[in-house]
Protein backbone atom coordinates (compact mmCIF):
# COMPACT_ATOMS: atom_id res chain seq x y z
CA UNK A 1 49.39 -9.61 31.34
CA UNK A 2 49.25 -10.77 27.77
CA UNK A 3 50.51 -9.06 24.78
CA UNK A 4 49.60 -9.52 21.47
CA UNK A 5 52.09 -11.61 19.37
CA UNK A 6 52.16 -14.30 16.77
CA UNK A 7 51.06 -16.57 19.39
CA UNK A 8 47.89 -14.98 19.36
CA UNK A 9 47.72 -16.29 15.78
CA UNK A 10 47.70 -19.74 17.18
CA UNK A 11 43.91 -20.93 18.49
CA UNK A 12 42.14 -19.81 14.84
CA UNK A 13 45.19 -21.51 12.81
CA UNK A 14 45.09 -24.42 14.94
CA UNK A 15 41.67 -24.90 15.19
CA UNK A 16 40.96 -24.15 11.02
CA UNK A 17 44.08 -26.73 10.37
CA UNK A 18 42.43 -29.13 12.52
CA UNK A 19 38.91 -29.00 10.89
CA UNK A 20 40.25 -29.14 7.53
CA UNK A 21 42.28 -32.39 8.78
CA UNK A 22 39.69 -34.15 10.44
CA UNK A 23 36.63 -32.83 9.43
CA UNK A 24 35.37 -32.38 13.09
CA UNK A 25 34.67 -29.06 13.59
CA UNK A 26 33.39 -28.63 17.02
CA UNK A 27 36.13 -30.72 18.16
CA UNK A 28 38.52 -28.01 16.41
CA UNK A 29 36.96 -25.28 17.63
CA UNK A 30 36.99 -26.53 21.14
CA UNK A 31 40.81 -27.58 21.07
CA UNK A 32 41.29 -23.97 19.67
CA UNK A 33 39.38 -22.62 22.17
CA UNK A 34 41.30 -24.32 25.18
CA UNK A 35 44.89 -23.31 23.48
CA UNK A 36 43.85 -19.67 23.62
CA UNK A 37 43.23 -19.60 27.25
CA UNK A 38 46.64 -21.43 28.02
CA UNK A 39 47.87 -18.90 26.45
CA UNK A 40 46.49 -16.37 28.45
CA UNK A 41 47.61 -18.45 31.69
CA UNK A 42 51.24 -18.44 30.62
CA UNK A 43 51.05 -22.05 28.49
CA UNK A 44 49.58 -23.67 31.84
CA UNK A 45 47.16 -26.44 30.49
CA UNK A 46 45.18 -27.44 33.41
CA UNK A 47 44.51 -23.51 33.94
CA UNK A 48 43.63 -23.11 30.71
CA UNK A 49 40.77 -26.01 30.63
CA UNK A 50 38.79 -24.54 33.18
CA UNK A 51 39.04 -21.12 31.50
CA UNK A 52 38.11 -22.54 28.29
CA UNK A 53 34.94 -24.43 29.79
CA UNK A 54 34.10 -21.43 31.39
CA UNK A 55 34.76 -19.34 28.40
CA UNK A 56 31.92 -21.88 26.63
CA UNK A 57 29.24 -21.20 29.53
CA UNK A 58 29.89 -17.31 29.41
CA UNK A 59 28.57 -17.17 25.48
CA UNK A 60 25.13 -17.91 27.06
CA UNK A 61 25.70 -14.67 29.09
CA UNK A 62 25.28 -12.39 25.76
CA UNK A 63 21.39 -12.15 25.33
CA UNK A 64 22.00 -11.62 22.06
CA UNK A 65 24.47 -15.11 21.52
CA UNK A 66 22.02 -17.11 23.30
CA UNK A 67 18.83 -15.77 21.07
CA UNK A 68 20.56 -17.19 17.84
CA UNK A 69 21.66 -20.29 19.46
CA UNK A 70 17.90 -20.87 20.43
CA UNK A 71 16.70 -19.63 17.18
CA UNK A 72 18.47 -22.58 15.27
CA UNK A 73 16.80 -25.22 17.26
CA UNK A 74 13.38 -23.11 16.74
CA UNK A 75 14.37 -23.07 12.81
CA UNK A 76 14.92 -27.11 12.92
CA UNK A 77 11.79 -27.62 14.68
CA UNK A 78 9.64 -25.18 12.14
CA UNK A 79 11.35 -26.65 9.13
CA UNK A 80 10.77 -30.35 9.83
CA UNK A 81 6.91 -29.20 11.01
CA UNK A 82 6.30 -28.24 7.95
CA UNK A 83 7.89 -30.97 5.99
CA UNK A 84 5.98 -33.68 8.26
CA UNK A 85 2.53 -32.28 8.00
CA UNK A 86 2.25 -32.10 4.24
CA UNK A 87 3.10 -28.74 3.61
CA UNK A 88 6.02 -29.45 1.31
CA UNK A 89 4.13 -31.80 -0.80
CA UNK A 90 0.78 -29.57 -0.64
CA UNK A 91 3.14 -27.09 -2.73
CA UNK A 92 4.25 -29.35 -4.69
CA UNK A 93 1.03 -30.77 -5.57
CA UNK A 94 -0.44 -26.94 -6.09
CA UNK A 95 2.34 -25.94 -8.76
CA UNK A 96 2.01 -29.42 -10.85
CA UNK A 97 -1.68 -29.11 -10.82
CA UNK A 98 -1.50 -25.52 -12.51
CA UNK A 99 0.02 -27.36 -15.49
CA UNK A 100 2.42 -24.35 -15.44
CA UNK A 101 5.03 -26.26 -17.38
CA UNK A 102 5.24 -27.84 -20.71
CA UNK A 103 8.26 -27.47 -22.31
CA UNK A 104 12.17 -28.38 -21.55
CA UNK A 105 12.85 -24.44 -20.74
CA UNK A 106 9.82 -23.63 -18.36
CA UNK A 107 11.19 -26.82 -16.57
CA UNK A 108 14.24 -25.43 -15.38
CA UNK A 109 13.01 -22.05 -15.15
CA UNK A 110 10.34 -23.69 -12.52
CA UNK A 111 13.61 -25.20 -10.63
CA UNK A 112 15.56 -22.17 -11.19
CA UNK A 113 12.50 -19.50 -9.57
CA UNK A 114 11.40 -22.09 -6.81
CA UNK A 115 15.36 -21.93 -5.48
CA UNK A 116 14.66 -17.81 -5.29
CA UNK A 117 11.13 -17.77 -3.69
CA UNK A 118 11.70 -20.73 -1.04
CA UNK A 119 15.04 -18.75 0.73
CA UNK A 120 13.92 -19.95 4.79
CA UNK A 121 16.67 -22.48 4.88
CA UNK A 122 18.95 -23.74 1.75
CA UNK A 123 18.06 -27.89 2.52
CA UNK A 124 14.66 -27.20 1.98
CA UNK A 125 14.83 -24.98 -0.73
CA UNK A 126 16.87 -28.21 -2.91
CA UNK A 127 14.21 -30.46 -1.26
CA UNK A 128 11.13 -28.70 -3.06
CA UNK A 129 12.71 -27.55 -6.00
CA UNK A 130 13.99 -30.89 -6.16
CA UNK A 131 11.04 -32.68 -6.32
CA UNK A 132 9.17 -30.31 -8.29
CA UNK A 133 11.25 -30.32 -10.80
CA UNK A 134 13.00 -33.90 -11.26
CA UNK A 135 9.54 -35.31 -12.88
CA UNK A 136 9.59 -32.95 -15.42
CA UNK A 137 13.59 -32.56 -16.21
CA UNK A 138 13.05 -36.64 -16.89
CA UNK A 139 9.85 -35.93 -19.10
CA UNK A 140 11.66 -33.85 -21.33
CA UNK A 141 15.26 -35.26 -21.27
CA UNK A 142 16.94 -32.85 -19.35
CA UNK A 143 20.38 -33.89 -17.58
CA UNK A 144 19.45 -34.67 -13.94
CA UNK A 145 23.10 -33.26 -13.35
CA UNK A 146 21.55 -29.72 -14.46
CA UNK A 147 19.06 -30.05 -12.16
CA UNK A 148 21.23 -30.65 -9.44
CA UNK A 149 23.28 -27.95 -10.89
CA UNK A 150 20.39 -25.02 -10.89
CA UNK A 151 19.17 -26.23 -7.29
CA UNK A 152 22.76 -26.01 -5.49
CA UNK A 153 22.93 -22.64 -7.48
CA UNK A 154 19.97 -21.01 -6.18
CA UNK A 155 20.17 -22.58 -2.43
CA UNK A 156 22.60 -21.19 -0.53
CA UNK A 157 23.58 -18.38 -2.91
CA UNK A 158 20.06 -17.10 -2.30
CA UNK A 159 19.64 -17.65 1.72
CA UNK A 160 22.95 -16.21 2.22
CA UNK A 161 21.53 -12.99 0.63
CA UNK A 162 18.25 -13.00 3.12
CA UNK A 163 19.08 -11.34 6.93
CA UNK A 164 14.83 -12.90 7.21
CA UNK A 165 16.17 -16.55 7.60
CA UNK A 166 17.86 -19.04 9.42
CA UNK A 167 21.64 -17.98 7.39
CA UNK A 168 20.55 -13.89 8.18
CA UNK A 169 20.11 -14.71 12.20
CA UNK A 170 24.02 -16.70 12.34
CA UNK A 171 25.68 -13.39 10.70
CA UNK A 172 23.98 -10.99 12.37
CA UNK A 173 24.75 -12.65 15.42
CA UNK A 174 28.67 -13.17 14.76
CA UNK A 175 28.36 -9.53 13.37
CA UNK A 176 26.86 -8.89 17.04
CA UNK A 177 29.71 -10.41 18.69
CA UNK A 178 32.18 -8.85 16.78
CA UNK A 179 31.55 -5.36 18.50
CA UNK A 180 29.80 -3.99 15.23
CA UNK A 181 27.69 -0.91 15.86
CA UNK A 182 24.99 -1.73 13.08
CA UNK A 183 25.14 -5.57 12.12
CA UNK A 184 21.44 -5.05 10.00
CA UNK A 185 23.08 -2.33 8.26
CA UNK A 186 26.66 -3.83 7.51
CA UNK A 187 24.41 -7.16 5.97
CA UNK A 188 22.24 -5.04 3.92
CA UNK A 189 25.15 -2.77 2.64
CA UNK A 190 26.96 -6.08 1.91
CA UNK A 191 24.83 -7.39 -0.57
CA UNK A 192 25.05 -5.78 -3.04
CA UNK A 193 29.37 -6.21 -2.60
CA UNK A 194 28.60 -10.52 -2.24
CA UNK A 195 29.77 -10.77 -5.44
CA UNK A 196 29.94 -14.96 -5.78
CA UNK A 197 26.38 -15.35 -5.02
CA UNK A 198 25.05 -12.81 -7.71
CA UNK A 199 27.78 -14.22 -9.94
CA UNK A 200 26.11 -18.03 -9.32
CA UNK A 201 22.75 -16.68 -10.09
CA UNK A 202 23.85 -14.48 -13.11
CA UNK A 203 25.57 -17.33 -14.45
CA UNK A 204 22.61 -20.07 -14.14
CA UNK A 205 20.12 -17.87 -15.12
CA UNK A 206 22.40 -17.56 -18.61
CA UNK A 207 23.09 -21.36 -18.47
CA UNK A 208 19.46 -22.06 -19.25
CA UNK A 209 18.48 -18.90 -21.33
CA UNK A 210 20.95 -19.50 -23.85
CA UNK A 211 21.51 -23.75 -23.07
CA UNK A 212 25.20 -23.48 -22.63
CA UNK A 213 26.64 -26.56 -21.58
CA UNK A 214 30.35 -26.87 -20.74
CA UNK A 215 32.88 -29.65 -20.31
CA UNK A 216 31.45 -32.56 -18.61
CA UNK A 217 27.66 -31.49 -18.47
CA UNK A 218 27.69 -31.36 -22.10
CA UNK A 219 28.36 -35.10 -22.13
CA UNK A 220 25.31 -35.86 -19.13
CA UNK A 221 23.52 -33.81 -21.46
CA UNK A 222 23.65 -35.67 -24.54
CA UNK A 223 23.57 -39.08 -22.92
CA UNK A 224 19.95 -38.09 -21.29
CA UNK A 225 18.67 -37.04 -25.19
CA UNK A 226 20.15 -40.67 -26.05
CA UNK A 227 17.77 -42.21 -23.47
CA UNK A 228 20.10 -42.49 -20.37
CA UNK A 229 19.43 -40.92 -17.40
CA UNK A 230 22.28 -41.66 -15.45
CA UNK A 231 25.71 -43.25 -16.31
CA UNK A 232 25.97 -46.61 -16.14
CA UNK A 233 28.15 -47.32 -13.08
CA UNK A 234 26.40 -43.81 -11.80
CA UNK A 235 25.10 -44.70 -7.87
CA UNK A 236 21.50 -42.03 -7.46
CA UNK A 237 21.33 -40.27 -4.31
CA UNK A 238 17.78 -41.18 -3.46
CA UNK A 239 16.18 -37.54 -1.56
CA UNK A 240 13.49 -40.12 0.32
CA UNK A 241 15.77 -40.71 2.96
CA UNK A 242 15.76 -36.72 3.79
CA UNK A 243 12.06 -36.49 3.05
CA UNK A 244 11.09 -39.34 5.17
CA UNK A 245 7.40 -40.02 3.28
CA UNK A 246 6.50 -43.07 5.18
CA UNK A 247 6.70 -41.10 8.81
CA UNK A 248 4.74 -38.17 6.86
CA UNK A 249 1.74 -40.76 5.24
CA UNK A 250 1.28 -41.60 9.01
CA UNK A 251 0.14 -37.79 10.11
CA UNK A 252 -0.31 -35.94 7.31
CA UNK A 253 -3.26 -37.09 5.54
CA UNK A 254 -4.00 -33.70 4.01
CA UNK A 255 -1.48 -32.18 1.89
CA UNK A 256 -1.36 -28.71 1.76
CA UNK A 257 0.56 -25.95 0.34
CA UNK A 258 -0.64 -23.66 3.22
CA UNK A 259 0.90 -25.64 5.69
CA UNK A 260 4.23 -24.10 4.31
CA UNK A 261 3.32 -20.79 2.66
CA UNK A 262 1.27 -19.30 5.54
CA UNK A 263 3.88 -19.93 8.20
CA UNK A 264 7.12 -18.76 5.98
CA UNK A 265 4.56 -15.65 4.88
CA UNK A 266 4.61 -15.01 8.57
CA UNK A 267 8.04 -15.17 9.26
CA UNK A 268 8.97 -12.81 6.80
CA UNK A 269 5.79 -10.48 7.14
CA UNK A 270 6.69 -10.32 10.78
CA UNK A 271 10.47 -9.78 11.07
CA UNK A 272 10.33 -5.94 10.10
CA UNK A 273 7.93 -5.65 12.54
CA UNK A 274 9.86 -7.00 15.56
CA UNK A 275 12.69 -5.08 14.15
CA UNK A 276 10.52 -1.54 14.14
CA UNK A 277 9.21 -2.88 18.00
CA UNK A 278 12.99 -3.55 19.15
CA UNK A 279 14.38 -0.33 17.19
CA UNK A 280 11.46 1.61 19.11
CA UNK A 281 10.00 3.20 15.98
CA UNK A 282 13.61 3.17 14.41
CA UNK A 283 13.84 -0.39 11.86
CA UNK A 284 17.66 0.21 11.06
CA UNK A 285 18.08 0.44 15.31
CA UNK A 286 16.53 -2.86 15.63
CA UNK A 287 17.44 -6.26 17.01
CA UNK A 288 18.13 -8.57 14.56
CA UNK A 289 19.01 -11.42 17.07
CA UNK A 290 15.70 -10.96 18.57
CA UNK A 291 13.79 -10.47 15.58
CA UNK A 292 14.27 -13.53 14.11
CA UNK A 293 13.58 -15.65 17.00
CA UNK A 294 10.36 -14.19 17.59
CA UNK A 295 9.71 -13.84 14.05
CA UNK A 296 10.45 -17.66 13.89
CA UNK A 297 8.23 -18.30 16.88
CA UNK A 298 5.47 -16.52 15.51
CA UNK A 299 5.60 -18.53 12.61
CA UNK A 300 5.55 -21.82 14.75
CA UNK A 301 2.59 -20.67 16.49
CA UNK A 302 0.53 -19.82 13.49
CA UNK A 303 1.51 -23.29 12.04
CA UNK A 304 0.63 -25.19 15.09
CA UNK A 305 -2.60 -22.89 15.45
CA UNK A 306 -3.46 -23.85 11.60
CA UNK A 307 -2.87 -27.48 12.56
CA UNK A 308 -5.08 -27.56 16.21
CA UNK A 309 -7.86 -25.20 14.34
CA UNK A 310 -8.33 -28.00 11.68
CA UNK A 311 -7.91 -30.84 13.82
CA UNK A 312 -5.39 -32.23 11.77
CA UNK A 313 -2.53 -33.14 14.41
CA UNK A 314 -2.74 -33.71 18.14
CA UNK A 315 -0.39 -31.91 20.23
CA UNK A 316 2.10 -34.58 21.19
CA UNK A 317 2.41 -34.78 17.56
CA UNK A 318 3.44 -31.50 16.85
CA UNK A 319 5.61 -31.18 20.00
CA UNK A 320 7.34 -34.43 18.31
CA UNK A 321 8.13 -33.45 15.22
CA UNK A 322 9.30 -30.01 16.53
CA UNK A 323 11.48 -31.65 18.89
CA UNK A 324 12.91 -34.02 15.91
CA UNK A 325 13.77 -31.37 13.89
CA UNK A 326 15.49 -29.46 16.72
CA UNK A 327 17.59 -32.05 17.16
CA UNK A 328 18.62 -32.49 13.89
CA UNK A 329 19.77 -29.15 14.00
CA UNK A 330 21.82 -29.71 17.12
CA UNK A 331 25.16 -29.87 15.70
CA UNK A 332 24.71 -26.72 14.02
CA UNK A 333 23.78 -24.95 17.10
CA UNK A 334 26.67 -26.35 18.80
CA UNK A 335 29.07 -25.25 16.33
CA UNK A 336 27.63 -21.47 16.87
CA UNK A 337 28.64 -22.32 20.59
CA UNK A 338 31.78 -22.67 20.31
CA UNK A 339 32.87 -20.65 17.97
CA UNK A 340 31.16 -17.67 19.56
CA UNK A 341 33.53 -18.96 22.31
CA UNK A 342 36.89 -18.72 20.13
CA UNK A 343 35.27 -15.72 18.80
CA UNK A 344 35.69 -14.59 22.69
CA UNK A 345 38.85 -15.93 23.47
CA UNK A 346 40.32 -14.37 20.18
CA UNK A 347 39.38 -10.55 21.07
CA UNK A 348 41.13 -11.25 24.61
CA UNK A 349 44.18 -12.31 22.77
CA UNK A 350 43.63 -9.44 20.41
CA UNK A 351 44.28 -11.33 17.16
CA UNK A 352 42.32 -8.96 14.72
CA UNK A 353 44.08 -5.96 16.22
CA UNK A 354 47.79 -8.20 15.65
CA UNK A 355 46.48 -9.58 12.31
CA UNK A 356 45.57 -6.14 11.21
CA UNK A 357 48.80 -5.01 12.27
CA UNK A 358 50.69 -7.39 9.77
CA UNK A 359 48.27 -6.69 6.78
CA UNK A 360 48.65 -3.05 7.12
CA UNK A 361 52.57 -3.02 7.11
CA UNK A 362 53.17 -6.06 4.56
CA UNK A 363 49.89 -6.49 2.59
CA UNK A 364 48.65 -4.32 -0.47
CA UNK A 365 45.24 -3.41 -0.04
CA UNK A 366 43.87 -3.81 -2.96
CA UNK A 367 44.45 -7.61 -2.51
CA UNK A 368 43.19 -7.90 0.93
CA UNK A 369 39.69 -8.72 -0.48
CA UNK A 370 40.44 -11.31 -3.06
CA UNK A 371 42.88 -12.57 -0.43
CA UNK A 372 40.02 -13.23 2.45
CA UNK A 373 37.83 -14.28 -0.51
CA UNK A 374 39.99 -17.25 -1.32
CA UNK A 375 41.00 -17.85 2.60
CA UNK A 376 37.42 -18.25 3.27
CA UNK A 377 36.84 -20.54 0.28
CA UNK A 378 39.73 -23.01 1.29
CA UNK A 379 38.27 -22.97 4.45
CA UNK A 380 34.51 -23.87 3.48
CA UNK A 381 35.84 -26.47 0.84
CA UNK A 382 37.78 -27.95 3.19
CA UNK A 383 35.29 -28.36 5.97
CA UNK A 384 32.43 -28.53 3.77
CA UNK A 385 30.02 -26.01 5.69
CA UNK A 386 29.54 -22.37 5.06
CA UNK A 387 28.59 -21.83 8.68
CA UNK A 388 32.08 -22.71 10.16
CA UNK A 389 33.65 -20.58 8.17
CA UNK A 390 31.53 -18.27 8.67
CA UNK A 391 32.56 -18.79 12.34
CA UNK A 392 35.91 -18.44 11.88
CA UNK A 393 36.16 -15.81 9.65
CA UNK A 394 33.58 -12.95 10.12
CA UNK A 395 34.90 -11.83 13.75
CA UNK A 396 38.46 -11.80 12.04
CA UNK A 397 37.43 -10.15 8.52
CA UNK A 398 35.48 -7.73 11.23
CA UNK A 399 38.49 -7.01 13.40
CA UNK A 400 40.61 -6.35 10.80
CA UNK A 401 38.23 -3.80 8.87
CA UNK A 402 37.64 -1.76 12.19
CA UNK A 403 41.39 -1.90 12.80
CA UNK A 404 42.74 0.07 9.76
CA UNK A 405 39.37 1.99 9.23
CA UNK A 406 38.22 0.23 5.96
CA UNK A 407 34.71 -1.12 4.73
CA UNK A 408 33.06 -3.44 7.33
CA UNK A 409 30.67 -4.42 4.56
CA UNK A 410 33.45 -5.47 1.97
CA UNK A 411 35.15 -7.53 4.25
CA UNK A 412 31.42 -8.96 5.31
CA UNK A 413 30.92 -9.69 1.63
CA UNK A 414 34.38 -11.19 1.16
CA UNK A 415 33.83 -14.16 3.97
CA UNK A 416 30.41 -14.92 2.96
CA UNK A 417 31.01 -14.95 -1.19
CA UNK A 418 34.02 -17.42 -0.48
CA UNK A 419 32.07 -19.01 2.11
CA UNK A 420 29.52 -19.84 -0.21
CA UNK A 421 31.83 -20.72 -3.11
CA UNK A 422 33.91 -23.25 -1.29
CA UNK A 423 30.57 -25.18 0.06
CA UNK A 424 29.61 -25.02 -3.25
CA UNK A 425 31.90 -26.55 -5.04
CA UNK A 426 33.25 -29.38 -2.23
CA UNK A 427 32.33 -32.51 -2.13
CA UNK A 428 31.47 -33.21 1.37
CA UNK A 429 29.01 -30.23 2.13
CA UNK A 430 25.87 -30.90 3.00
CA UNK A 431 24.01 -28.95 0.40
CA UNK A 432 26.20 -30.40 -2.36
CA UNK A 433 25.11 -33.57 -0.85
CA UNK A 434 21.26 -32.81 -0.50
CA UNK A 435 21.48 -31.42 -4.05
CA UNK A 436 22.94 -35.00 -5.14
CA UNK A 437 19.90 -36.42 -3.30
CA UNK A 438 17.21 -33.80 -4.85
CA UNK A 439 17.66 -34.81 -8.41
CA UNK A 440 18.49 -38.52 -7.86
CA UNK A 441 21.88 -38.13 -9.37
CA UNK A 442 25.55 -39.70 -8.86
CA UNK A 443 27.09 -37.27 -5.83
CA UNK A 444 30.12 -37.01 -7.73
CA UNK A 445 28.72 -36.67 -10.95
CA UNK A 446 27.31 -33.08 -9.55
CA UNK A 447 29.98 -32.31 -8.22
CA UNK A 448 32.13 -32.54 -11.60
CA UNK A 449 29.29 -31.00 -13.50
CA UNK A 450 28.36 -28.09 -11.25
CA UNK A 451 32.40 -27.35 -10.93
CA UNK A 452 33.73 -25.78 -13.98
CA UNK A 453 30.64 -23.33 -13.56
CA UNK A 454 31.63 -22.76 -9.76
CA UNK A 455 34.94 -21.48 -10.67
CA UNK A 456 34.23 -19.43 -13.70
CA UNK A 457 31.77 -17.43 -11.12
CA UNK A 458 35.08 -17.64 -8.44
CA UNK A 459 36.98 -16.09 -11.12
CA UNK A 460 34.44 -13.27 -11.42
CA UNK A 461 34.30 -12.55 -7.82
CA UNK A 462 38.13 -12.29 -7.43
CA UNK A 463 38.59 -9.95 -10.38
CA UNK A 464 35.49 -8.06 -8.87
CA UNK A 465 36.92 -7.99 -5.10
CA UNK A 466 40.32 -7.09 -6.74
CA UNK A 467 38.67 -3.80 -8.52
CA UNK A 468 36.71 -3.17 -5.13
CA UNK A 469 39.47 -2.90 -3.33
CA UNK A 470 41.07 -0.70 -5.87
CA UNK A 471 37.97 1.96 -6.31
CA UNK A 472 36.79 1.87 -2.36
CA UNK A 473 39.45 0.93 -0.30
């Protein structure tokens, strides 16, 4: 029989100080993973690979684990849909034909309110403000780096505040797994307490209402007013290689902004519904693992019913591109896998009741926050994805919080503002990439740019989890 020790520290450590080092996070996770069950079999290896393969295979016995994992393929296959059959470049084409726009400030105020209404998935959200927007930032000489800049701000800051998207389905569903009573409840309660994300978006929105520029966007800035829109040994991302317009001129002959608005419309329209069906009359009693998948699927179906109606795809068409973008979601959905596995492995080791332990006899508590805050950041910088920290962290932060009685939701808001903040500001995230890509800019030029911005709002949030933990802890 195993009892908890340090040892039970061992499979998270190992596996977070092996995705920092190699960047291969499944491969972590899985390594993790197997160490955890050797420990459980008294350190015997062989033993302890056939638990951990097992221990993968058993996530897919949690309804609720195997709804999310299914949901992210669904999510891939809905998002590259709609990209492939015009709908991104319908809406486009609708919001530059309203000649909305005609000054320098409108222009990133267009980039800055497309990032908060397009929230179903951050990639696509930097895709269409992103190519709304660059045109017009070039027409009236505004830095390309503060495009990227107000695009990467409003992404992921915004879908991580959402439980109706792709980002709300992965927490409630490591909320789920991490024997929390009310995961729809602990999200909503949390964001108001995500204090990095409203920080990002306070501080943009005061970027471009008062045109503060600071350290080394001040200098992109002037050189675009002097007639340069990049640096001169600057190397543009280019966004057509995410876009892919050559596969869409092939299908989508009619471009329109329905394609994409009626479909998202649907997914959001319908979510409290499923939730008020699966809570039998009761939203807050809902399931949000189940909600979103057949919210999701409903808004498939009314795409592909749009699409058959008007005789504008065949069906081996639209069964391609679904199947494309489901793919290209793949790793993502296999990351989920196996952390919900370590997730597993961890409560049988019982290292959020041991961790918990050791922060309630040698940690203050009023620096508990700021401390998972900047764990969680290290993490996502190092790894470059928001969603494997995520993984790592929430069934911790969770364990912890139940363990000495504090505030599930503060803890909740802790991971995901450092989450967020650590993707934001690395270099090798993929929405710090896509960004790059949206406004045809250097990669690293955004990322020096956007940085001195990122931590001013990191420096907010850790004073503000600091006082938090003060006043309600």
């Amino acid at each position: 029989m195993y009892e908890p020790n340090w040892t039970s520290l061992l499979p998270p450590l190992i596996a977070i100080m092996l995705a920092i080092a190699t960047k291969q996070v499944v491969i972590s996770l899985s390594i993790g993973i197997w160490v955890g069950f050797c420990l459980l079999q008294s350190v015997n290896p062989l033993a302890g690979l056939a638990l951990a393969i097992d221990g993968i295979v058993h996530v897919f016995s949690d309804p609720g684990d195997t709804r999310v994992l299914i949901f992210t393929l669904v999510i891939g296959g809905l998002i590259a849909s709609i990209e492939r059959f015009g709908g991104v470049r319908g809406f486009i084409r609708l919001l530059e034909s309203r000649s909305w726009v005609n000054n320098p400030q409108r222009a990133k105020w267009l980039a800055f309110g497309t990032g908060l209404v397009i929230f179903i998935e951050s990639n696509i959200t930097l895709l269409v403000a992103g190519s709304i927007a660059r045109p017009l930032f070039d027409r009236y000489q505004i830095a390309r780096e503060k495009l990227a800049y107000i695009i990467d701000s409003t992404s992921a800051p915004v879908c991580v505040l959402i439980p109706l998207n792709a980002w709300g389905a992965v927490i409630l569903s490591l909320l789920s797994s991490s024997n929390i009573e009310d995961p729809i409840g602990v999200f909503v309660s949390a964001i108001p307490l995500n204090f990095y994300p409203l920080a990002v978006l306070g501080t943009s929105a005061l970027v471009i209402s008062r045109g503060i520029h600071i350290g080394p966007m001040k200098a992109a800035q002037l050189r675009t007013e002097q007639g340069a829109v990049l640096w001169p040994d600057a190397a543009p991302m280019v966004e057509s290689a995410i876009v892919k317009p050559n596969n869409q001129s092939l299908i989508a002959p009619q471009e329109r902004a329905s394609t994409m608005i009626v479909p998202i419309a649907a997914m959001v329209l319908s979510m409290p519904i499923f939730l008020y069906i699966t809570g039998e009359g009761d939203i807050s009693a809902g399931s949000g693992s189940t909600s979103v998948l057949w919210a999701v699927l409903s808004a498939l179906s009314v795409l592909w019913v749009e699409l058959f109606v008007n005789r504008r795809a065949r069906l081996e068409e639209m069964m391609s591109s679904f199947l494309e973008g489901a793919g290209a979601f793949l790793p993502v959905s296999m990351i989920l896998l196996f952390a919900l596995a370590l997730g597993d492995v961890a409560n049988l080791l019982e290292t959020g009741s041991y961790v918990a332990q050791m922060a309630g006899e040698s940690v203050p508590r009023i620096i508990i926050l700021p401390l998972v805050f900047v764990t969680s950041s290290f993490i996502a910088f190092s790894i470059g994805s928001s969603w494997g920290t995520f993984a790592i962290m929430i069934p911790l932060s969770m364990e912890i919080a139940l363990s000495l009685g504090l505030s599930p939701p503060l803890f909740l808001a802790a991971v995901l503002s450092g989450s967020v903040f650590g993707d934001h500001a690395s270099p090798i995230s993929d929405t710090t990439v896509v960004s790059s890509m949206a406004a045809a800019t250097d990669h690293i030029d955004h990322v020096r740019t956007q940085l001195p911005y990122a931590l001013f709002s990191a420096g907010v949030s850790t004073v503000a989890f600091l006082l938090a933990g003060v006043i309600l802890l």
